[in-house]
Protein backbone atom coordinates (compact mmCIF):
# COMPACT_ATOMS: atom_id res chain seq x y z
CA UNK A 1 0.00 0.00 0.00
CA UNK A 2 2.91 2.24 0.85
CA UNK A 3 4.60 1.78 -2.89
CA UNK A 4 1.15 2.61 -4.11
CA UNK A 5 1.04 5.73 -2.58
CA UNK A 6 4.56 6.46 -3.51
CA UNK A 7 3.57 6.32 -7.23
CA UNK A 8 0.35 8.35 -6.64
CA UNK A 9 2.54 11.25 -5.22
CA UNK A 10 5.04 10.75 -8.03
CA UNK A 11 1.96 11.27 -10.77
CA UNK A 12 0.28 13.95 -9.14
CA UNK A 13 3.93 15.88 -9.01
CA UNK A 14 4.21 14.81 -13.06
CA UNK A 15 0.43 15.69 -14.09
CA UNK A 16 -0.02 18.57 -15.39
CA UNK A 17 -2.99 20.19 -12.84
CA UNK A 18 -3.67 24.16 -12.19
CA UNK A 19 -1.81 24.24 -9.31
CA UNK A 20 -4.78 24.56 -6.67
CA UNK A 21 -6.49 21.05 -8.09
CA UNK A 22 -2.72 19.59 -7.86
CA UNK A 23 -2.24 20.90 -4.21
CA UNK A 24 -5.56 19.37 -3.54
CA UNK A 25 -4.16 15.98 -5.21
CA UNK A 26 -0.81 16.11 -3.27
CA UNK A 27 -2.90 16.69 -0.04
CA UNK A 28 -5.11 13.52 -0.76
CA UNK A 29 -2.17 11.52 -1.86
CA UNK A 30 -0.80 12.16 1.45
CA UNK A 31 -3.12 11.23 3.55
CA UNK A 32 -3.69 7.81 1.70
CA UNK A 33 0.09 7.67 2.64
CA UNK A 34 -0.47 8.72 6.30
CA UNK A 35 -4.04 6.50 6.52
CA UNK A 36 -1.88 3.62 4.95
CA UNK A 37 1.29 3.98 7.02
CA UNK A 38 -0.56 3.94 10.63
CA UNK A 39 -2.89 0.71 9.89
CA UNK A 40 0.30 -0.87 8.92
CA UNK A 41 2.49 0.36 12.35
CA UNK A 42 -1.10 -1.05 13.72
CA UNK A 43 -1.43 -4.28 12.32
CA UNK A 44 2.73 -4.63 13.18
CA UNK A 45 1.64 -3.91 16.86
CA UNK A 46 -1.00 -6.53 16.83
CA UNK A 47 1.43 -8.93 14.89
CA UNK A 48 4.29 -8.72 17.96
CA UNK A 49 1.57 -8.51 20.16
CA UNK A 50 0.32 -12.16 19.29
CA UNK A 51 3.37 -13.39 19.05
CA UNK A 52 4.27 -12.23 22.79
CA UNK A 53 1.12 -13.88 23.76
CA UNK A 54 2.01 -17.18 21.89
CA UNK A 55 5.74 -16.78 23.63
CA UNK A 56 3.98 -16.54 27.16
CA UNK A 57 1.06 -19.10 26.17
CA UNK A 58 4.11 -21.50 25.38
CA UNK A 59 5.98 -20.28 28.92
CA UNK A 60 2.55 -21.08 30.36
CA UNK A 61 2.69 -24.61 28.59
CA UNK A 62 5.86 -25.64 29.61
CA UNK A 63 5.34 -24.60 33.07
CA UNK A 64 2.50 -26.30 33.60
CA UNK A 65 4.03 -29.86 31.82
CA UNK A 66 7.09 -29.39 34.17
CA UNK A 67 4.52 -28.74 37.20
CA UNK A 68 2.69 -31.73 36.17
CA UNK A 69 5.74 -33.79 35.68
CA UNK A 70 6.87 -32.51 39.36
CA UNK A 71 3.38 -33.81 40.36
CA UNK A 72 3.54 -37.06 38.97
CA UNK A 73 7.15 -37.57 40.42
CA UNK A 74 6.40 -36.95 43.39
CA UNK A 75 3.20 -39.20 43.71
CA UNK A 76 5.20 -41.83 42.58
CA UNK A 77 7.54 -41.67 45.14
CA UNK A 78 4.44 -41.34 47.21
CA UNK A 79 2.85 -44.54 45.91
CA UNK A 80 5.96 -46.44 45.88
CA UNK A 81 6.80 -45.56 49.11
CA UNK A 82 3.82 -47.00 50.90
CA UNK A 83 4.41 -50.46 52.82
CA UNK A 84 1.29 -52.18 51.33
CA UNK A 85 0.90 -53.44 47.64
CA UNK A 86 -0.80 -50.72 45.54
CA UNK A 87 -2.31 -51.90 41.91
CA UNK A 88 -4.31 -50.06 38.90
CA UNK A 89 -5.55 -52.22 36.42
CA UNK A 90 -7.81 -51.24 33.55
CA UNK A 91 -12.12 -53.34 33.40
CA UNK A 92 -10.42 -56.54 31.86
CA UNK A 93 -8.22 -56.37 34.87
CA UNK A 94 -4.76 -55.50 32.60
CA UNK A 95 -2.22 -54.19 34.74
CA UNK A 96 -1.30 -50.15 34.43
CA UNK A 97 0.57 -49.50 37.74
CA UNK A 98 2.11 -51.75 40.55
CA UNK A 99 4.06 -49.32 43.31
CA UNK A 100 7.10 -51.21 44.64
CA UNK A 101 6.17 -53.06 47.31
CA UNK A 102 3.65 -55.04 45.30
CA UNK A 103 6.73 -55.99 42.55
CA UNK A 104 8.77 -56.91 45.71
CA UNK A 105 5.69 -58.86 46.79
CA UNK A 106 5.34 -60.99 43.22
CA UNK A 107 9.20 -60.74 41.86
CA UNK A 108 8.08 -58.55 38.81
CA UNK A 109 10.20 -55.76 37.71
CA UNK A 110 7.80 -54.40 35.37
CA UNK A 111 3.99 -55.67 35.24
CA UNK A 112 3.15 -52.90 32.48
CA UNK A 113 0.71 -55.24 30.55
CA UNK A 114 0.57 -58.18 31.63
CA UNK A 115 -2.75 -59.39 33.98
CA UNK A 116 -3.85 -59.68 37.43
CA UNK A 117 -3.80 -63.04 37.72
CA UNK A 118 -0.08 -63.42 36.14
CA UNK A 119 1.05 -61.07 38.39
CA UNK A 120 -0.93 -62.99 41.59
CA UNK A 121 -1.55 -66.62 40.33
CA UNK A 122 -4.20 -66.07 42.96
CA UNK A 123 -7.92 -66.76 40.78
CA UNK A 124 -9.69 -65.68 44.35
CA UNK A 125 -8.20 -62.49 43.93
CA UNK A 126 -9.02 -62.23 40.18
CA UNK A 127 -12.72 -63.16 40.75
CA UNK A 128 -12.72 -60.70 43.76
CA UNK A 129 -11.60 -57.59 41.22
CA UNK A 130 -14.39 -58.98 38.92
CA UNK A 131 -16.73 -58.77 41.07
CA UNK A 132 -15.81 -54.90 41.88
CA UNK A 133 -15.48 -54.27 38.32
CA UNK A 134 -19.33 -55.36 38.31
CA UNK A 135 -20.34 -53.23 41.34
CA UNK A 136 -18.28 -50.00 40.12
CA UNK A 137 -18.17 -49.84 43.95
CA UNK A 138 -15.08 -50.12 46.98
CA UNK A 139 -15.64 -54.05 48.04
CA UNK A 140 -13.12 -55.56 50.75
CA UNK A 141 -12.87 -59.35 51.36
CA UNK A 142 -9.66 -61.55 53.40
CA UNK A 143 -7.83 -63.85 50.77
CA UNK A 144 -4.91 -66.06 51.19
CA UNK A 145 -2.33 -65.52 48.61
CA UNK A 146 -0.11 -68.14 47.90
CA UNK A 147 2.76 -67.05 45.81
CA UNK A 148 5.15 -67.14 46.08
CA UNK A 149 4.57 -68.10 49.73
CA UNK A 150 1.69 -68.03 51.69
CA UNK A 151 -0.16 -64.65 52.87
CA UNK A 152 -3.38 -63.66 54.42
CA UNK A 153 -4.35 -60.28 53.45
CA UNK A 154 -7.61 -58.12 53.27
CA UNK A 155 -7.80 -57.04 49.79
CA UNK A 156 -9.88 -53.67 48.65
CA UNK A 157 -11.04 -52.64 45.25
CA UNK A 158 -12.34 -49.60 44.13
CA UNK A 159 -12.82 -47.91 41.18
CA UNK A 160 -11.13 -44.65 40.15
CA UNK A 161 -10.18 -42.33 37.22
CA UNK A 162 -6.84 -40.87 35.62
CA UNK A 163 -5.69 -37.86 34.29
CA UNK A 164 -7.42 -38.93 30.82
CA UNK A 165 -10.82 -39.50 32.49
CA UNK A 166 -9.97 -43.41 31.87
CA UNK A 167 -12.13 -45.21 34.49
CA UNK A 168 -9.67 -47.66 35.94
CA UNK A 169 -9.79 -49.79 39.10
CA UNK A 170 -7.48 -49.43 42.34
CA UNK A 171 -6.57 -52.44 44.29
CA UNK A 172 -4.58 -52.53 47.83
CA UNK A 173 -3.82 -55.49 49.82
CA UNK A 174 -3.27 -55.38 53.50
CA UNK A 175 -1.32 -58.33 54.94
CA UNK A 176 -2.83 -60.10 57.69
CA UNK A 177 -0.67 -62.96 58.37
CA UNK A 178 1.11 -62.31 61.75
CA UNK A 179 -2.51 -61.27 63.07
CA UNK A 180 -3.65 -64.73 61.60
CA UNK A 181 -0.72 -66.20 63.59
CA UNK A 182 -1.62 -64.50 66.62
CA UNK A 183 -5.26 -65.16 66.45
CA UNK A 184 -4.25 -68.82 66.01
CA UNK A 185 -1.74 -68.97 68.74
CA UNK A 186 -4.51 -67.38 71.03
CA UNK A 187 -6.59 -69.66 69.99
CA UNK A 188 -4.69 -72.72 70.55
CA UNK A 189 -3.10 -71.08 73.85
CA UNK A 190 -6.61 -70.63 75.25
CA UNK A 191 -7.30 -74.70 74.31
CA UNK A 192 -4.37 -75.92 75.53
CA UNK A 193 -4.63 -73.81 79.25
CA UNK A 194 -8.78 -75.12 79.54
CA UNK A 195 -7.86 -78.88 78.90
CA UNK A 196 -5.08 -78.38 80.93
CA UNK A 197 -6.95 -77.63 84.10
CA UNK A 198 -9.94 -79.29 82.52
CA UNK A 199 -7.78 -82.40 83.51
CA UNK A 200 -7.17 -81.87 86.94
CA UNK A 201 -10.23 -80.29 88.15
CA UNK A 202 -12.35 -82.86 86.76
CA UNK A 203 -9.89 -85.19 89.22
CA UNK A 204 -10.58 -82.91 92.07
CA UNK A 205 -14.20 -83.17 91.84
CA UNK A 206 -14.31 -86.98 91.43
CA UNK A 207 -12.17 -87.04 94.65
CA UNK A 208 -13.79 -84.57 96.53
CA UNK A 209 -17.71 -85.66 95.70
CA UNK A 210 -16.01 -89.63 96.51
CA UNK A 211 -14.99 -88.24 100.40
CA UNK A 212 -18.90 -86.36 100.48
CA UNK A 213 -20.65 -88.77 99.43
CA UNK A 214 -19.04 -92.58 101.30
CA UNK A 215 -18.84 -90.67 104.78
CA UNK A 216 -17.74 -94.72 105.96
CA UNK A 217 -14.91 -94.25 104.09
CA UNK A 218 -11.48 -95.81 105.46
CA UNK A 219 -9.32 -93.30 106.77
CA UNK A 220 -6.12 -94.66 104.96
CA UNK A 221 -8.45 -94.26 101.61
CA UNK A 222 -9.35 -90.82 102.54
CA UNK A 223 -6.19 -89.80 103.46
CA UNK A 224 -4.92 -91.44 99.93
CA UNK A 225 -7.87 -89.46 98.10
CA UNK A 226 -6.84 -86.51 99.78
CA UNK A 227 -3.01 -86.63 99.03
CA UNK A 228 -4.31 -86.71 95.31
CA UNK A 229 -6.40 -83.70 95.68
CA UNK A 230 -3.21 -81.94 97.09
CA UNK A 231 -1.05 -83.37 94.24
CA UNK A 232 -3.39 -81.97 91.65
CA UNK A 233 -3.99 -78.28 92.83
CA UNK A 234 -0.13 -78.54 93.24
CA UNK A 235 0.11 -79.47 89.69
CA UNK A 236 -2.89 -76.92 88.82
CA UNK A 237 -0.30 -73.92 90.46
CA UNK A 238 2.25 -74.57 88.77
CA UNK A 239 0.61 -74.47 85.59
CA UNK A 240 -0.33 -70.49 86.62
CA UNK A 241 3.44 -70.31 87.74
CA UNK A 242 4.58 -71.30 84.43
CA UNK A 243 2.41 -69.25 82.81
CA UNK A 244 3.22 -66.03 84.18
CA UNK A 245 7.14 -66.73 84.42
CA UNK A 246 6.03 -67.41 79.90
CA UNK A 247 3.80 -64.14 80.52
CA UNK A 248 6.04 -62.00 81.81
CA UNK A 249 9.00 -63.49 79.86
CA UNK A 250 7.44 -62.61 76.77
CA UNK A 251 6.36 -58.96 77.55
CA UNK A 252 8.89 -57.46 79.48
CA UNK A 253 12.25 -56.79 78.06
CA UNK A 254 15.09 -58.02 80.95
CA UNK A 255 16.82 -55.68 82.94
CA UNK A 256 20.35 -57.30 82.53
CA UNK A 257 23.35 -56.79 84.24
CA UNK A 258 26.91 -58.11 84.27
CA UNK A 259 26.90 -61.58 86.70
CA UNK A 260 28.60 -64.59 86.76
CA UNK A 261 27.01 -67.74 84.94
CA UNK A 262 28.74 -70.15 86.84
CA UNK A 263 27.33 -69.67 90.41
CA UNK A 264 24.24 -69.71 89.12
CA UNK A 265 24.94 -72.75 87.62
CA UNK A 266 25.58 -74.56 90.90
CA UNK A 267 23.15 -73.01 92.67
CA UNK A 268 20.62 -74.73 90.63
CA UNK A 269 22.50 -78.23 90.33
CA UNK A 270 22.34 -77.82 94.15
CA UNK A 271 18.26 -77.32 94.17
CA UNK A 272 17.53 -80.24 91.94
CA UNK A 273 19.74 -82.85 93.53
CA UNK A 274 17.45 -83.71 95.73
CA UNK A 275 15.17 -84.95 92.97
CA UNK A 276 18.07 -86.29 90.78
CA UNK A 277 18.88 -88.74 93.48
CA UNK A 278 15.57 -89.61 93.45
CA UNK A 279 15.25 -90.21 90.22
CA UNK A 280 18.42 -92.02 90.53
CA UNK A 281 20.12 -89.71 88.43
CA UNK A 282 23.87 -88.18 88.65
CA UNK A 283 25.21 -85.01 87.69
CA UNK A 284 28.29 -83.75 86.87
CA UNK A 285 29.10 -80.05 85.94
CA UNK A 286 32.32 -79.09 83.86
CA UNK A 287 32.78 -75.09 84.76
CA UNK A 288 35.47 -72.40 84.09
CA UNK A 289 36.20 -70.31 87.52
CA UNK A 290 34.44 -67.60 85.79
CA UNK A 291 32.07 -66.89 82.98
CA UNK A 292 30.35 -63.51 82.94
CA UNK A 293 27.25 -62.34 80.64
CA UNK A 294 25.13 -59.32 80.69
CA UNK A 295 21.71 -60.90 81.80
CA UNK A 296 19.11 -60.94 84.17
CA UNK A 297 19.95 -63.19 87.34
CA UNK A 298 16.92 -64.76 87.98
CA UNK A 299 15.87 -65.25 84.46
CA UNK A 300 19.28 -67.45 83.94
CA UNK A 301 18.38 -69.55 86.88
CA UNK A 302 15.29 -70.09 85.71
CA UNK A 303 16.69 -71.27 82.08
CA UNK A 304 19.25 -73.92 84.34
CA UNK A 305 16.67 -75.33 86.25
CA UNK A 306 14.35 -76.06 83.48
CA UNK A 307 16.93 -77.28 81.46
CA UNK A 308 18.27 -79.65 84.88
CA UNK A 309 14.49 -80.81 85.44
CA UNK A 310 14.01 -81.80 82.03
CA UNK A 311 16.95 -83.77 82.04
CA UNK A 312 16.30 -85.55 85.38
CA UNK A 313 12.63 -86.29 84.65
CA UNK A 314 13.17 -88.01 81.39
CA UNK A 315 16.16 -89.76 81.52
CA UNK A 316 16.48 -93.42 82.09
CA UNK A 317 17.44 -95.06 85.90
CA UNK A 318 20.83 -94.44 86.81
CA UNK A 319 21.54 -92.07 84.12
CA UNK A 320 23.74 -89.08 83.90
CA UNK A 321 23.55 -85.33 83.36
CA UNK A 322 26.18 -83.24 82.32
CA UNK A 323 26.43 -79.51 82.30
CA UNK A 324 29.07 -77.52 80.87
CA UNK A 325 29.55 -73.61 80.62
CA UNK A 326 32.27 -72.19 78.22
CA UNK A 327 33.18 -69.11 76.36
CA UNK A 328 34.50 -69.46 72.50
CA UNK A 329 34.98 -67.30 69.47
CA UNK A 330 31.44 -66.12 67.84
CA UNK A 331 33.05 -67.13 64.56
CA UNK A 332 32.51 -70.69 65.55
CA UNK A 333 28.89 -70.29 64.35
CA UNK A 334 27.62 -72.37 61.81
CA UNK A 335 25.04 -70.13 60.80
CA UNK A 336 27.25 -66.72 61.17
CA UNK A 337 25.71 -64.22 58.95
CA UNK A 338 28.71 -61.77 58.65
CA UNK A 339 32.25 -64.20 59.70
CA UNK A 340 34.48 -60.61 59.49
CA UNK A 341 32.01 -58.99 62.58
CA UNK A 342 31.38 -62.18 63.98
CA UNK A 343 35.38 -63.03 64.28
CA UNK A 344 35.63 -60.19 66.81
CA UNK A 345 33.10 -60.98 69.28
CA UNK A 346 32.84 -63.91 71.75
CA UNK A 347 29.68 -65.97 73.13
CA UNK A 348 29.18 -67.79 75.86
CA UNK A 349 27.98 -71.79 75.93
CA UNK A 350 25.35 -73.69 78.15
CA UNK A 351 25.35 -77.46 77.60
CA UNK A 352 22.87 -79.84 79.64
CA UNK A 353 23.66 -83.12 77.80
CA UNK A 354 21.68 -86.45 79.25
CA UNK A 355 21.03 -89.99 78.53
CA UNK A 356 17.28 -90.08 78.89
CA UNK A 357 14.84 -91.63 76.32
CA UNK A 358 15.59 -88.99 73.78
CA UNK A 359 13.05 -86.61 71.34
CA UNK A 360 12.44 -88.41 68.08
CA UNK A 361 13.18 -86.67 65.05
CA UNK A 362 9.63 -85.61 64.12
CA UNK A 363 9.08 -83.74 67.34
CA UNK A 364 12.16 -82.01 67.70
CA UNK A 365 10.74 -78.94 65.41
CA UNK A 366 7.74 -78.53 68.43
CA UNK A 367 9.60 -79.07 71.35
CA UNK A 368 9.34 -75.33 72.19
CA UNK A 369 5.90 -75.13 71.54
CA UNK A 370 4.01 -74.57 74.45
CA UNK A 371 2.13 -77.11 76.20
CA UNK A 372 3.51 -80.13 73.31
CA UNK A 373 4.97 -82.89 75.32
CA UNK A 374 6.83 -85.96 73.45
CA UNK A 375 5.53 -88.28 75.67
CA UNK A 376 2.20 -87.29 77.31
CA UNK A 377 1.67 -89.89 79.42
CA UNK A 378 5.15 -89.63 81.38
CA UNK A 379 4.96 -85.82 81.50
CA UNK A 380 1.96 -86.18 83.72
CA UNK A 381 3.85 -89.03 85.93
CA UNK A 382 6.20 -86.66 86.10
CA UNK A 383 4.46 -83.61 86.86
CA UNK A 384 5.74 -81.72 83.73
CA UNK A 385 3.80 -78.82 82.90
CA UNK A 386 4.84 -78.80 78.81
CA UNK A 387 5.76 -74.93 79.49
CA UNK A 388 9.63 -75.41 80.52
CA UNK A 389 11.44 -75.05 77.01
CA UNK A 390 8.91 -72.33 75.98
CA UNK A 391 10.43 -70.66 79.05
CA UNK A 392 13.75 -71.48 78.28
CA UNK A 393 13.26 -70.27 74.77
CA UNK A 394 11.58 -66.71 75.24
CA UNK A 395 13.87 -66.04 77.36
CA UNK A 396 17.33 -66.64 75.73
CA UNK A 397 15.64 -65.28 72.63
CA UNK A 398 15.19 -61.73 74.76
CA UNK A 399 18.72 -61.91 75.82
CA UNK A 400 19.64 -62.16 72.29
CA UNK A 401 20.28 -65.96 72.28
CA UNK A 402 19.49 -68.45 71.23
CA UNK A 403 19.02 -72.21 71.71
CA UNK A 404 20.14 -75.17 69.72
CA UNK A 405 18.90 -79.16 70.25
CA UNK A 406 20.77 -82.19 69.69
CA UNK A 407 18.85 -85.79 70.17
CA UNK A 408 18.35 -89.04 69.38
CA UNK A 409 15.90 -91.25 70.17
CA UNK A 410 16.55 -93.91 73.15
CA UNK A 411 20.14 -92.96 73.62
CA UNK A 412 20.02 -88.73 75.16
CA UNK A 413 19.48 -84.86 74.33
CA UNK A 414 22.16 -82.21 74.70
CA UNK A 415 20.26 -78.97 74.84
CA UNK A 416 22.51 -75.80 74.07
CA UNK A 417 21.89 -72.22 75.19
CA UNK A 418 23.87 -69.71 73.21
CA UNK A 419 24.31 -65.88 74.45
CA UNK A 420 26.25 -62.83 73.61
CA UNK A 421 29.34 -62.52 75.76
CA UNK A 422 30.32 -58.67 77.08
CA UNK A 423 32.44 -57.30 74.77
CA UNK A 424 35.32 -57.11 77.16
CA UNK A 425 35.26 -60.98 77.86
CA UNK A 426 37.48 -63.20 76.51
CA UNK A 427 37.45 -67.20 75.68
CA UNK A 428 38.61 -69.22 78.00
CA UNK A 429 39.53 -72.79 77.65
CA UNK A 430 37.38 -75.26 79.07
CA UNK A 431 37.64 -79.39 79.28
């Protein structure tokens, strides 16, 4: 438009006009120049106007994608940070997201893909999701998984929708399995204590309504009656004696303190020999002059004499017990889990060794249990309360022990209680 006007000025300037209808001309020609010349600094204004709004619209963009990137980072640190499994999976149950925890659950690096029930191998589960997929609603239902080991959770689906406005379906499973355990540990705990005093209460009564009801009784019968009432509340308290020492020894940590093993050690050969003889049973201790450990006095005592009792009450008639007590190198540990740490630290030994009728090899695994005796029918001659090696057990376990069993059947056990030595303490050589 400009170069037009440029020529228009040029003609007017070469046509000959009078010279007022020329002046007019030039006039007119200039203001098409002017009009011309100030639509076009306009329409330049507009032009780098837009294109500062398309620089700050892209600005905008990129700030927002980086935001949103930020965002998404940061909720996947979220979601893989939780300690439960976490999985999306689209209606036909395809997997778009597993958070950590749910690969470390399945061994899967990537599940991208693949389904629910390849992840799983659990078709309860897969059913389960089906079944919310149906209800478009949050369901929750306990499974058992079982790969790749055994699990009881409580699993929740519900569904949910992306950044797309995809519908897709969240799933979290909550594992369950040490409150299983517990709940089936109560349970059994609470059976075994009832038939437990079931047992000798029932023997109480049939004593007791014997004496009421033959008031001609003999007196030597009476007094035999009565010496088995005795005998059986005896036996029924120290059933609640075990089971607070397994009470308390189970919820309370142990106040420890530095004393010396081997006292204690003949303090409590010296309370069961009275029973040993007995029994006909000898025992012979093989001791260093001193053998310290950061424990809790009474708690160790407890642990000898339950290991001593066990050994006196089922071993065979003139038998032998042996206890030794000896300090050696940690690294001596067949089951060390670090032999450079271990190589530097010391531990001491408790050995009861006996030559009783020995554990078979199937019941060695549930010795500890509480309450399971090898041989039921001599624990009760004997007046065994099944509780002792659950005692012994917690409580080396809360000293940071632990205890080891060697036995075979008909020919003896050696039962071996293994605790951290103070760091100070040195082996020492023992026969």
């Amino acid at each position: 438009m400009l170069g037009a006007s440029a020529v228009l000025l040029a003609a007017v300037a070469l046509v000959e006009v009078p010279p007022p209808g020329r002046e007019l001309l030039i006039v007119l020609a200039l203001g098409a120049v002017l009009t011309a010349t100030y639509f076009a600094i306009q329409a330049q204004r507009r032009w780098r106007q837009a294109l500062q709004q398309a620089h700050t619209f892209q600005a905008q963009a990129q700030a927002l994608e980086h935001a949103l990137a930020r965002k998404r980072y940061a909720q996947n640190l979220l979601l893989d940070g939780l300690p439960i499994p976490l999985i999306l999976c689209e209606r036909d149950s395809t997997l778009r997201y597993a958070n950590q925890t749910a690969l470390e659950w399945f061994g899967f690096r990537e599940v991208r893909g693949k389904s629910l029930l390849a992840l799983t191998l659990c078709y309860d589960l897969y059913r389960f999701f089906q079944q919310g997929v149906r209800r478009a609603a949050q369901l929750t239902c306990p499974l058992t998984l079982n790969f790749p080991h055994e699990r009881h959770v409580m699993a929740s689906v519900w569904p949910i929708m992306d950044e797309n406005g995809t519908e897709l379906f969240a799933l979290i499973l909550l594992d369950r399995t040490e409150l299983v355990r517990i709940e089936q540990v109560r349970r059994d705990f609470v059976a075994n204590v009832s038939h437990e005093f079931r047992t000798p209460l029932a023997s109480i009564r049939s004593l007791a309504e014997t004496i009421q009801e033959d008031p001609t009784m003999p007196a030597e019968t009476r007094t035999r009656f009565l010496t088995m009432i005795v005998q059986e509340v005896e036996r029924m308290a120290r059933i609640a004696e075990d089971l607070l020492t397994l009470s308390h020894a189970e919820s309370l940590p142990p106040r420890r303190e530095l004393v010396d093993l081997v006292p204690l050690v003949r303090q409590a050969v010296q309370q069961v020999q009275a029973e040993a003889q007995a029994h006909g049973v000898q025992i012979e201790t093989e001791l260093p002059e001193r053998l310290t450990l950061l424990a809790q006095r009474d708690q160790m005592v407890q642990v000898v004499l339950n290991l001593l009792t066990n050994a006196i009450r089922y071993n065979q008639p003139n038998g032998h017990v042996w206890v030794r007590a000896f300090q050696r190198a940690a690294s001596a540990m067949s089951d060390s889990a670090d032999q450079s740490v271990a190589s530097d630290r010391s531990e001491v030994v408790l050995e009861v060794q006996d030559t009783g009728i020995g554990i078979p090899s199937e019941d060695l695994p549930r010795i500890f249990e509480r309450f399971y005796r090898v041989d039921k029918t001599r624990s009760r001659e004997t007046g065994g309360t099944g509780l002792g090696l659950s005692i012994v057990k917690h409580i080396v376990e809360a000293h940071g022990g632990r205890v080891e069993v060697e036995s075979e059947y008909r020919v003896g056990s050696t039962f071996r209680v293994i605790l951290p030595a103070p760091p100070q303490a040195t082996p020492e050589s023992h026969g």
